[in-house]
Every structure is written in structure tokens, then in C-alpha cells.
Protein backbone atom coordinates (compact mmCIF):
# COMPACT_ATOMS: atom_id res chain seq x y z
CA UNK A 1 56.56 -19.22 -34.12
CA UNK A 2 54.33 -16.84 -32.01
CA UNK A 3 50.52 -16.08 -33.74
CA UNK A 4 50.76 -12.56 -34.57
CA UNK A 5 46.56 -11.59 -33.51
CA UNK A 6 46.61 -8.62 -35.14
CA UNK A 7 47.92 -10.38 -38.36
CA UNK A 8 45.34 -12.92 -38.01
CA UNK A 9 42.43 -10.47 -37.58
CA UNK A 10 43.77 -8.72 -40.95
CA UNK A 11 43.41 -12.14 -42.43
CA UNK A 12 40.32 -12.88 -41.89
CA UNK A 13 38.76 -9.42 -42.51
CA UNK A 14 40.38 -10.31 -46.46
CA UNK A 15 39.11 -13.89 -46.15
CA UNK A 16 35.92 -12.29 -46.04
CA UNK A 17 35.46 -9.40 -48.17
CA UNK A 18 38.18 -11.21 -50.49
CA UNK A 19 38.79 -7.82 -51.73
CA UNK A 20 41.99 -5.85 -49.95
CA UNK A 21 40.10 -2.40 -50.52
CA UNK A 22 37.13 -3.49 -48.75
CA UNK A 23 38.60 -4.96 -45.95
CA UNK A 24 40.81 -2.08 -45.42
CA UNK A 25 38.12 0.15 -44.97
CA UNK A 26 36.30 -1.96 -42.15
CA UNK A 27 40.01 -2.21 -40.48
CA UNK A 28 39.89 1.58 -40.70
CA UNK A 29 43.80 0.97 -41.98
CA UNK A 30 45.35 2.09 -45.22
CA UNK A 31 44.89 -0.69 -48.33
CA UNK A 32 48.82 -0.60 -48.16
CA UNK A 33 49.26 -1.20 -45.15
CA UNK A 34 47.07 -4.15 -45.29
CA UNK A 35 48.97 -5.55 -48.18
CA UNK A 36 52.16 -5.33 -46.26
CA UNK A 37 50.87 -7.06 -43.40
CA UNK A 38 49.45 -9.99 -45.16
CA UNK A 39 52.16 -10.75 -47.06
CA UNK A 40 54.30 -10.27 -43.48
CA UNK A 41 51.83 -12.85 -42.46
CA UNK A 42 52.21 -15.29 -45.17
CA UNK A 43 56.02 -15.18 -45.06
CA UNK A 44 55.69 -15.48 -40.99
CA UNK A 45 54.08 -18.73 -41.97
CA UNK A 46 55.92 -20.29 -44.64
CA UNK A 47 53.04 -20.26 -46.97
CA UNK A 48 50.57 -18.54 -48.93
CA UNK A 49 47.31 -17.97 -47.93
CA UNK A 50 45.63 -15.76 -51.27
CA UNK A 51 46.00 -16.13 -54.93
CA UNK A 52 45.62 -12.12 -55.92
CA UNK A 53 44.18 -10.75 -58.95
CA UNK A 54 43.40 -7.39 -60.53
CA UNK A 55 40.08 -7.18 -58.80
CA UNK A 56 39.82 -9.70 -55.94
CA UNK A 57 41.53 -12.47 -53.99
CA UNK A 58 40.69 -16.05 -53.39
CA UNK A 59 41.85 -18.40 -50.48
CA UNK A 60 44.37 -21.30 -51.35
CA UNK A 61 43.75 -24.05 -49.54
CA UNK A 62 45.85 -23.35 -46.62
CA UNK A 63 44.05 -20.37 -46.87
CA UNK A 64 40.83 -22.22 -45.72
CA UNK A 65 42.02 -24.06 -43.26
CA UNK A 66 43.71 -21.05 -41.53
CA UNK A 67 40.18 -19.62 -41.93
CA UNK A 68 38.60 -21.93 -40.14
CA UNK A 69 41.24 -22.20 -37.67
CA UNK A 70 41.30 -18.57 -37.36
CA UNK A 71 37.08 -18.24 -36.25
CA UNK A 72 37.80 -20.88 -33.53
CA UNK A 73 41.01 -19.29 -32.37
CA UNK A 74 38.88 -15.82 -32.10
CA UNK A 75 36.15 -17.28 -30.49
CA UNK A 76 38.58 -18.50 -27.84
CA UNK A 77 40.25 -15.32 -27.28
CA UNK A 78 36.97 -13.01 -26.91
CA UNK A 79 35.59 -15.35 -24.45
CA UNK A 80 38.42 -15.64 -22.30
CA UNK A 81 39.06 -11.69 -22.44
CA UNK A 82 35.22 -11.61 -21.84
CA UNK A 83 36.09 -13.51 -18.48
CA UNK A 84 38.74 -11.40 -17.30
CA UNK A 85 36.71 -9.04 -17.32
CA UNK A 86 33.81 -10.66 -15.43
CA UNK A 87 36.40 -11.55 -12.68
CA UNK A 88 37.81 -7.84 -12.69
CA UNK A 89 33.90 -6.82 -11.79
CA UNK A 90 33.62 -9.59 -9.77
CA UNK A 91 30.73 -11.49 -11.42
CA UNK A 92 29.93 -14.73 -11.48
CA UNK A 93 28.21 -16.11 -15.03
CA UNK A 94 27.25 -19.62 -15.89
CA UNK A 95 26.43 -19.88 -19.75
CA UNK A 96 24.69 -23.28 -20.40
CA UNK A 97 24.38 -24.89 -23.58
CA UNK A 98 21.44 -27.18 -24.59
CA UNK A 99 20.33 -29.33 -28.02
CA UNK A 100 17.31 -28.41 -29.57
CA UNK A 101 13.89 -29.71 -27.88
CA UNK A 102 15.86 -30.10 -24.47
CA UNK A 103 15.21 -27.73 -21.88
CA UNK A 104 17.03 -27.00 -19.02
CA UNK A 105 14.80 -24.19 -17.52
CA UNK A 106 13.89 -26.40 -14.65
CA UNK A 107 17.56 -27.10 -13.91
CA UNK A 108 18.74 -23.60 -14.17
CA UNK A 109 15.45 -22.51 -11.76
CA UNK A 110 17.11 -25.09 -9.12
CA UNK A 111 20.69 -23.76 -9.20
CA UNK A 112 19.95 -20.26 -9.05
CA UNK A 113 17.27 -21.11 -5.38
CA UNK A 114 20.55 -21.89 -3.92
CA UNK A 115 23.27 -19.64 -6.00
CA UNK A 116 20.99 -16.49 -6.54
CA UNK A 117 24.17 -14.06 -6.99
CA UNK A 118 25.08 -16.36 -10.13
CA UNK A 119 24.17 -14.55 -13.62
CA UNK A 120 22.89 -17.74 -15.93
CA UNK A 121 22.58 -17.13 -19.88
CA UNK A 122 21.45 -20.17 -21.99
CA UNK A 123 23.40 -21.30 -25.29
CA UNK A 124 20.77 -22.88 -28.03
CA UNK A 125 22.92 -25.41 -30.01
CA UNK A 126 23.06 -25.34 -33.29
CA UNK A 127 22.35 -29.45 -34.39
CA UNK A 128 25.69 -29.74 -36.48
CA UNK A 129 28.09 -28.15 -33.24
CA UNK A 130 26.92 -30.27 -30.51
CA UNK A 131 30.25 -30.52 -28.19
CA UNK A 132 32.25 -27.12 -29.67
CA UNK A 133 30.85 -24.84 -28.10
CA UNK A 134 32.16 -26.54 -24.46
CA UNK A 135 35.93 -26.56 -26.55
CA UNK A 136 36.10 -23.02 -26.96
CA UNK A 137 34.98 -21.25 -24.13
CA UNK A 138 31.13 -20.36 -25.57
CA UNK A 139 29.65 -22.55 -22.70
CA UNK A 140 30.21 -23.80 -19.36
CA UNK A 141 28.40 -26.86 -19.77
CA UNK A 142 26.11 -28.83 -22.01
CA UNK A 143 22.82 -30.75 -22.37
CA UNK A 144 23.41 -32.86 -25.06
CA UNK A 145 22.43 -35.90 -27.37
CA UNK A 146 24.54 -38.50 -28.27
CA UNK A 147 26.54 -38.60 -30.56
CA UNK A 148 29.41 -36.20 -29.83
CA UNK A 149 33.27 -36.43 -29.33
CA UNK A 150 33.27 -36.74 -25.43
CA UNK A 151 37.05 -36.80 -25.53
CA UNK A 152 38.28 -34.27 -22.63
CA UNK A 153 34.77 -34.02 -21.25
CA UNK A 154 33.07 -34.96 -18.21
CA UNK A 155 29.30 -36.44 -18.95
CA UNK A 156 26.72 -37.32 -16.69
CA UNK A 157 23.76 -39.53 -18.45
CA UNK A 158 20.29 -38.21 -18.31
CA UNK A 159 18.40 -40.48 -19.87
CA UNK A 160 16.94 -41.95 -23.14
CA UNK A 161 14.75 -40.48 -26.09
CA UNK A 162 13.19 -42.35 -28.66
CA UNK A 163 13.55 -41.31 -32.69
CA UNK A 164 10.51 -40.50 -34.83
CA UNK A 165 10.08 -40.34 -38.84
CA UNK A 166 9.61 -37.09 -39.90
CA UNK A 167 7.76 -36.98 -43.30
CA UNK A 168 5.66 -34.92 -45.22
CA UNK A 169 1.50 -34.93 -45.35
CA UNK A 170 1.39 -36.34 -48.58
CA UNK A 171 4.18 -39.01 -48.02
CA UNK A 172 2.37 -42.74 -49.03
CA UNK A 173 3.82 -43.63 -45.43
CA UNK A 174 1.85 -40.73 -43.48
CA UNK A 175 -1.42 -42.47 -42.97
CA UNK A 176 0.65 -45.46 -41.20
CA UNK A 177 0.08 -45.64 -37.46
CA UNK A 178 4.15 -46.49 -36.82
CA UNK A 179 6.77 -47.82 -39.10
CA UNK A 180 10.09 -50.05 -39.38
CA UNK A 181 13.53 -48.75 -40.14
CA UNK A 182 12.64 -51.40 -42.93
CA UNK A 183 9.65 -49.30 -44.27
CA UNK A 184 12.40 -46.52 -44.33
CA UNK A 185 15.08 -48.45 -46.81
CA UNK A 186 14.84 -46.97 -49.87
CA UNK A 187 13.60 -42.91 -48.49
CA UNK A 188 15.92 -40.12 -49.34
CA UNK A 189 17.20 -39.07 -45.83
CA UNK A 190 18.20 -35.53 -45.18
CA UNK A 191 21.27 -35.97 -42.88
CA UNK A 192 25.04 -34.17 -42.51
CA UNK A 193 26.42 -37.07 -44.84
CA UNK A 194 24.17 -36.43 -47.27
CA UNK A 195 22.88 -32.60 -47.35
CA UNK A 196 24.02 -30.72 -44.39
CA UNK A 197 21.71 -27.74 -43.65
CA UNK A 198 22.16 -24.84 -41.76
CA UNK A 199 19.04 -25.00 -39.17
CA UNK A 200 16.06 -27.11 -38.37
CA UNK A 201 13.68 -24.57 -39.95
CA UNK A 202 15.59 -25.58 -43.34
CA UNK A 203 15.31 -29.44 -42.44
CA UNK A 204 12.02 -28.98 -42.12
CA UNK A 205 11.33 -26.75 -44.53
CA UNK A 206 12.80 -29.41 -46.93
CA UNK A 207 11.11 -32.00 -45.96
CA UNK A 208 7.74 -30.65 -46.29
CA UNK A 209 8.50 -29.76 -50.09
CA UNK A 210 9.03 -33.64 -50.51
CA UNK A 211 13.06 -33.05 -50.37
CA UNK A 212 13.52 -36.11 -47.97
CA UNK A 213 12.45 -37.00 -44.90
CA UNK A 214 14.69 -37.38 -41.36
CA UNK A 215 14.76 -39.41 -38.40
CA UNK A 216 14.48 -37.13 -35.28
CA UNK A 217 14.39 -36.85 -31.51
CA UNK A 218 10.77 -37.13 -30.58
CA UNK A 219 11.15 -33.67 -28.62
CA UNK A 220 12.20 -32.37 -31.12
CA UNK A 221 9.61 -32.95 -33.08
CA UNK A 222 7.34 -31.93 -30.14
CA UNK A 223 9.39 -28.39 -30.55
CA UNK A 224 8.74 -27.79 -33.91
CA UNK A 225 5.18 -29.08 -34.87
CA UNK A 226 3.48 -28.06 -37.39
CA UNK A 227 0.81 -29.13 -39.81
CA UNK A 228 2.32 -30.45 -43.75
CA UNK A 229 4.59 -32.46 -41.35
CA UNK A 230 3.64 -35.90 -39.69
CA UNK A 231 6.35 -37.86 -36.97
CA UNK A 232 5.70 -41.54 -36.92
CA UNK A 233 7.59 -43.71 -34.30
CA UNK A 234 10.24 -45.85 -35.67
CA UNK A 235 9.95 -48.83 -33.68
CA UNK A 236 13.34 -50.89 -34.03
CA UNK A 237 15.08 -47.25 -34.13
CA UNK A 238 17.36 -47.51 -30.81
CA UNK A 239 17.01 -44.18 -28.14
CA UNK A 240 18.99 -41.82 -28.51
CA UNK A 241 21.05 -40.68 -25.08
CA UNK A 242 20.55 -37.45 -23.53
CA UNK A 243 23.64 -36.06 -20.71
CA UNK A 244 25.38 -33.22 -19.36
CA UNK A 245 28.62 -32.60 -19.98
CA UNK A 246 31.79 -30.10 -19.44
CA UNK A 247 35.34 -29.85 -19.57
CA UNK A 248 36.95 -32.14 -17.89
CA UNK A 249 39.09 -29.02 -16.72
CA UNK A 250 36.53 -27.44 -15.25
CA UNK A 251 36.37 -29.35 -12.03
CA UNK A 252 36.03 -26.94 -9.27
CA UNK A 253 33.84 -24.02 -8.55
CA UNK A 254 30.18 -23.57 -10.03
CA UNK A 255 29.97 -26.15 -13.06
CA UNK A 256 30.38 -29.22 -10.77
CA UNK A 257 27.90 -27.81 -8.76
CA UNK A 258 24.96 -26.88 -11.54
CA UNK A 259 26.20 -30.22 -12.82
CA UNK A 260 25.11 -31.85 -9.13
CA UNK A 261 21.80 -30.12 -9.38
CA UNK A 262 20.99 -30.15 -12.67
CA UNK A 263 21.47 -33.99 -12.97
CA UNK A 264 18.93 -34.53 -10.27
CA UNK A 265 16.81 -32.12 -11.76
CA UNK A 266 17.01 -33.48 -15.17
CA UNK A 267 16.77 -36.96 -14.79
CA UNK A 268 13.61 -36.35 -12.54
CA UNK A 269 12.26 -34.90 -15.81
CA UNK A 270 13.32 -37.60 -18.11
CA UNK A 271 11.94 -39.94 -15.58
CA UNK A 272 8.47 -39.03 -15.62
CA UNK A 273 6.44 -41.59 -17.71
CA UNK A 274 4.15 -40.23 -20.07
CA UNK A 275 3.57 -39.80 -23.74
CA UNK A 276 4.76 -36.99 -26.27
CA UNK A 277 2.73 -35.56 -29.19
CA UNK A 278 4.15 -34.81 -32.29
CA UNK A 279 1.51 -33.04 -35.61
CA UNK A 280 -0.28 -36.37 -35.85
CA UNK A 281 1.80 -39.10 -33.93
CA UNK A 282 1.84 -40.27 -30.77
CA UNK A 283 4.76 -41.81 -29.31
CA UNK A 284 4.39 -43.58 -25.53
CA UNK A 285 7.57 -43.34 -23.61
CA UNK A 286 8.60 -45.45 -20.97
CA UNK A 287 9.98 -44.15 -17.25
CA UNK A 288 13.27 -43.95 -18.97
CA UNK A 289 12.09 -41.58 -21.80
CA UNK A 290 12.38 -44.67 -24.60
CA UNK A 291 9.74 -45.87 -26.43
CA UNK A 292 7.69 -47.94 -24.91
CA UNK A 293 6.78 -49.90 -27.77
């Protein structure tokens, strides 16, 4: 069967005001009409998508997953009518994506000395979305840590970046110089598995009212210092690896060539030996960004 847009947009304004009323109104359509063309929908599909009651509607569960579905699927469609129009103007735009605590200004300042003409906006990566954003059109390319689904992408290591401990002040383990993964057995750790949060801030935030603690890029916690948190280096914790990556489809024109520049750029960067300061811990890193110790 075809995907009726139109239908689909009318689903998901209900999915989220889970009122048909409501929804109506920010459709600017009649309530009836609405009804009609959900229910068009849900026949369309062989399925139901709301249980309905007097004064609101809920999602079944192939509700949900259509929902889900349904953000991606928009996301997809806006950028790529967002391109058409680009090309109709004649503009060229590179949109690059990058993890938290890894920059890419130095990268971007190379490619645009030789490509001046191209318009560059940056993507900050949310922790939990790492490769999506390449999947559905939101970015050109990526600078990323491992791990991710590289599956129909094209990645170029960078280098390496060591993990630190973040904990707070009055953790026992704060006044320790460094610490084993050992020393870390029995901590609460706030990860996805176990409490999935919607920003660093929160992590953070957590963390400092004795929620948990986290293991962490050390840029990272470079990035977001501050002073009821301490970062510790880990030092059996293995690096974590940093690289660019793209769709594999995207294999002519300008992302193979900010790719060329920015991975000479980059790994120039991640080269340089030196040491990074965290709120109380200071981690030496070798010429391949590990730790040193």
C-alpha cells in the first residue's frame, strides 16, 4: 500500500494531543473530518491505531510503533523537501553533526578556506542518537564516538579518548588520585540500560545529588566542569574511539571532500600530546589521545 502523508500527519497530531478536538483545531480541519480520516487510516492499514473513549484516546501498541515510525518518516521528508529547495536556489549547505565535548570548529574553518561559497551549520548530538541523525537526512556527516551501528556508513578513525569516573564531591572515592574499574564494582551507574536520561545536564545533575555516578569521555568532562563534581581516571577503562562518518551513499560531491579535510584536520588535533583537566582530575593523554597511564 502507498503511505497516505496527509493521513499520517493527522495521526500524529492525535498521537499527541490524544484528544480528536484538540488536534483538530491545530490541523485547522473540522473534528469530523478528522475522525473520518483516521479511521480511513486505520482501515488503510489493517489495524487499529487508538482505543477511543468519551473524553480522550490512547495509542494501542501498533499505535506506538507507527508513532515512532511516523517522527522518523517526517524528519526524512522535511529534510529532503528542505533540499530541493536549496538546489532550486542553488545553495550549497553542509550540516555536520558532532558528540558532545568534540569539536569540529577547526575542521569546518579548513573546508570553508578552500569551499568559501559552502553554507556550514553544525548538528550537536544528543548522547542517546549518535548515528540517526546521518539515517535520516538531519546531517551530512558525523564526528562520533564509538559505539554506534556503522552499518551503511563510511567511517574514518580519528583517534582515541580515554574514560573518566564522574562522581560527586562527597563520594568516599573523590579524594582518590585515580581508580580501578574494580574500585567501581558495586557503584550505581547511571547509563541507557539502567536510567536513560534526556541530556547531560540531567546526568549530571543526578549525579551530583548522589543518584549514581557515570563513566565518561574525558572531554566531556572537560565540557561540562563544574564544582560538586570530581572526574577521576579509570585506569584499566579501555579508550573510547573517536571518527567521522557518513552515508555510505553519499560518495561524491562535498562530504567526501570535508571528510578529506576534516580527517587531516582532526587527527592533527587528537594527535597533539598533552593533558586534559577535568573539576579536580587530571588525566595525561598520550599522542594518540589515550591515557597515558
Amino acid at each position: 500500500m502507498d503511505l497516505d502523508l496527509r493521513k499520517l500527519r493527522y495521526f500524529v497530531a492525535v498521537a499527541e494531543h490524544r484528544q480528536f478536538g484538540r488536534a483538530a483545531q491545530a490541523l485547522f480541519i473540522a473534528q469530523p473530518v478528522l475522525s473520518r480520516q483516521i479511521r480511513a487510516f486505520e482501515q488503510e492499514l489493517g489495524c487499529l491505531l487508538f482505543t477511543r473513549t468519551t473524553r480522550s484516546v490512547e495509542l494501542t501498541a501498533a499505535g506506538r510503533q507507527l508513532y515512532e515510525e511516523a517522527r522518523r518518516i517526517s524528519t526524512v521528508v522535511d529534510t529532503a523537501l528542505r533540499r530541493v529547495h536549496e538546489a532550486e536556489r542553488g545553495e550549497q549547505r553542509l550540516i555536520v553533526a558532532f558528540s558532545p565535548g568534540l569539536h569540529v570548529s577547526d575542521a569546518i574553518r579548513a573546508f570553508t578556506a578552500s569551499h568559501p561559497k559552502v553554507e556550514i551549520d553544525v548538528f550537536p548530538l544528543r548522547w542517546w542518537e549518535q548515528d540517526a541523525p546521518l539515517r535520516d537526512g538531519r546531517a551530512h556527516v558525523g564526528y562520533l564516538r564509538r559505539p554506534f551501528d556503522d552499518a551503511g556508513l563510511r567511517t574514518v578513525p580519528i583517534g582515541r579518548e580515554s574514560k573518566v569516573a564522574c562522581l560527586p564531591v562527597t563520594h568516599p572515592l573523590a579524594g582518590r588520585a585515580a581508580l580501578t574499574s574494580a574500585d567501581l564494582d558495586k557503584e550505581p551507574v547511571l547509563d541507557v540500560r539502567k536510567r536513560r536520561t534526556s541530556s547531560l545536564e540531567e546526568k549530571f545533575e543526578l549525579i551530583a545529588s548522589g543518584q549514581g555516578i557515570a563513566l565518561v569521555p574525558v572531554r566531556v568532562a572537560t565540557s561540562y566542569s563544574r564544582p560538586d563534581l570530581v572526574y577521576l581516571p579509570v585506569t584499566d577503562a579501555p579508550p573510547v574511539e573517536t571518527c567521522l562518518a557518513a552515508p555510505e551513499s553519499s560518495c561524491v560531491g562535498l562530504v567526501p571532500e570535508f571528510l578529506h579535510i576534516a580527517t587531516a584536520t582532526l587527527r592533527g588535533d587528537s594527535g597533539d600530546a598533552g593533558r586534559e583537566t577535568a573539576a579536580g582530575a587530571t588525566v595525561d593523554l598520550a599522542p594518540d589521545g589515550s591515557d597515558s597511564s
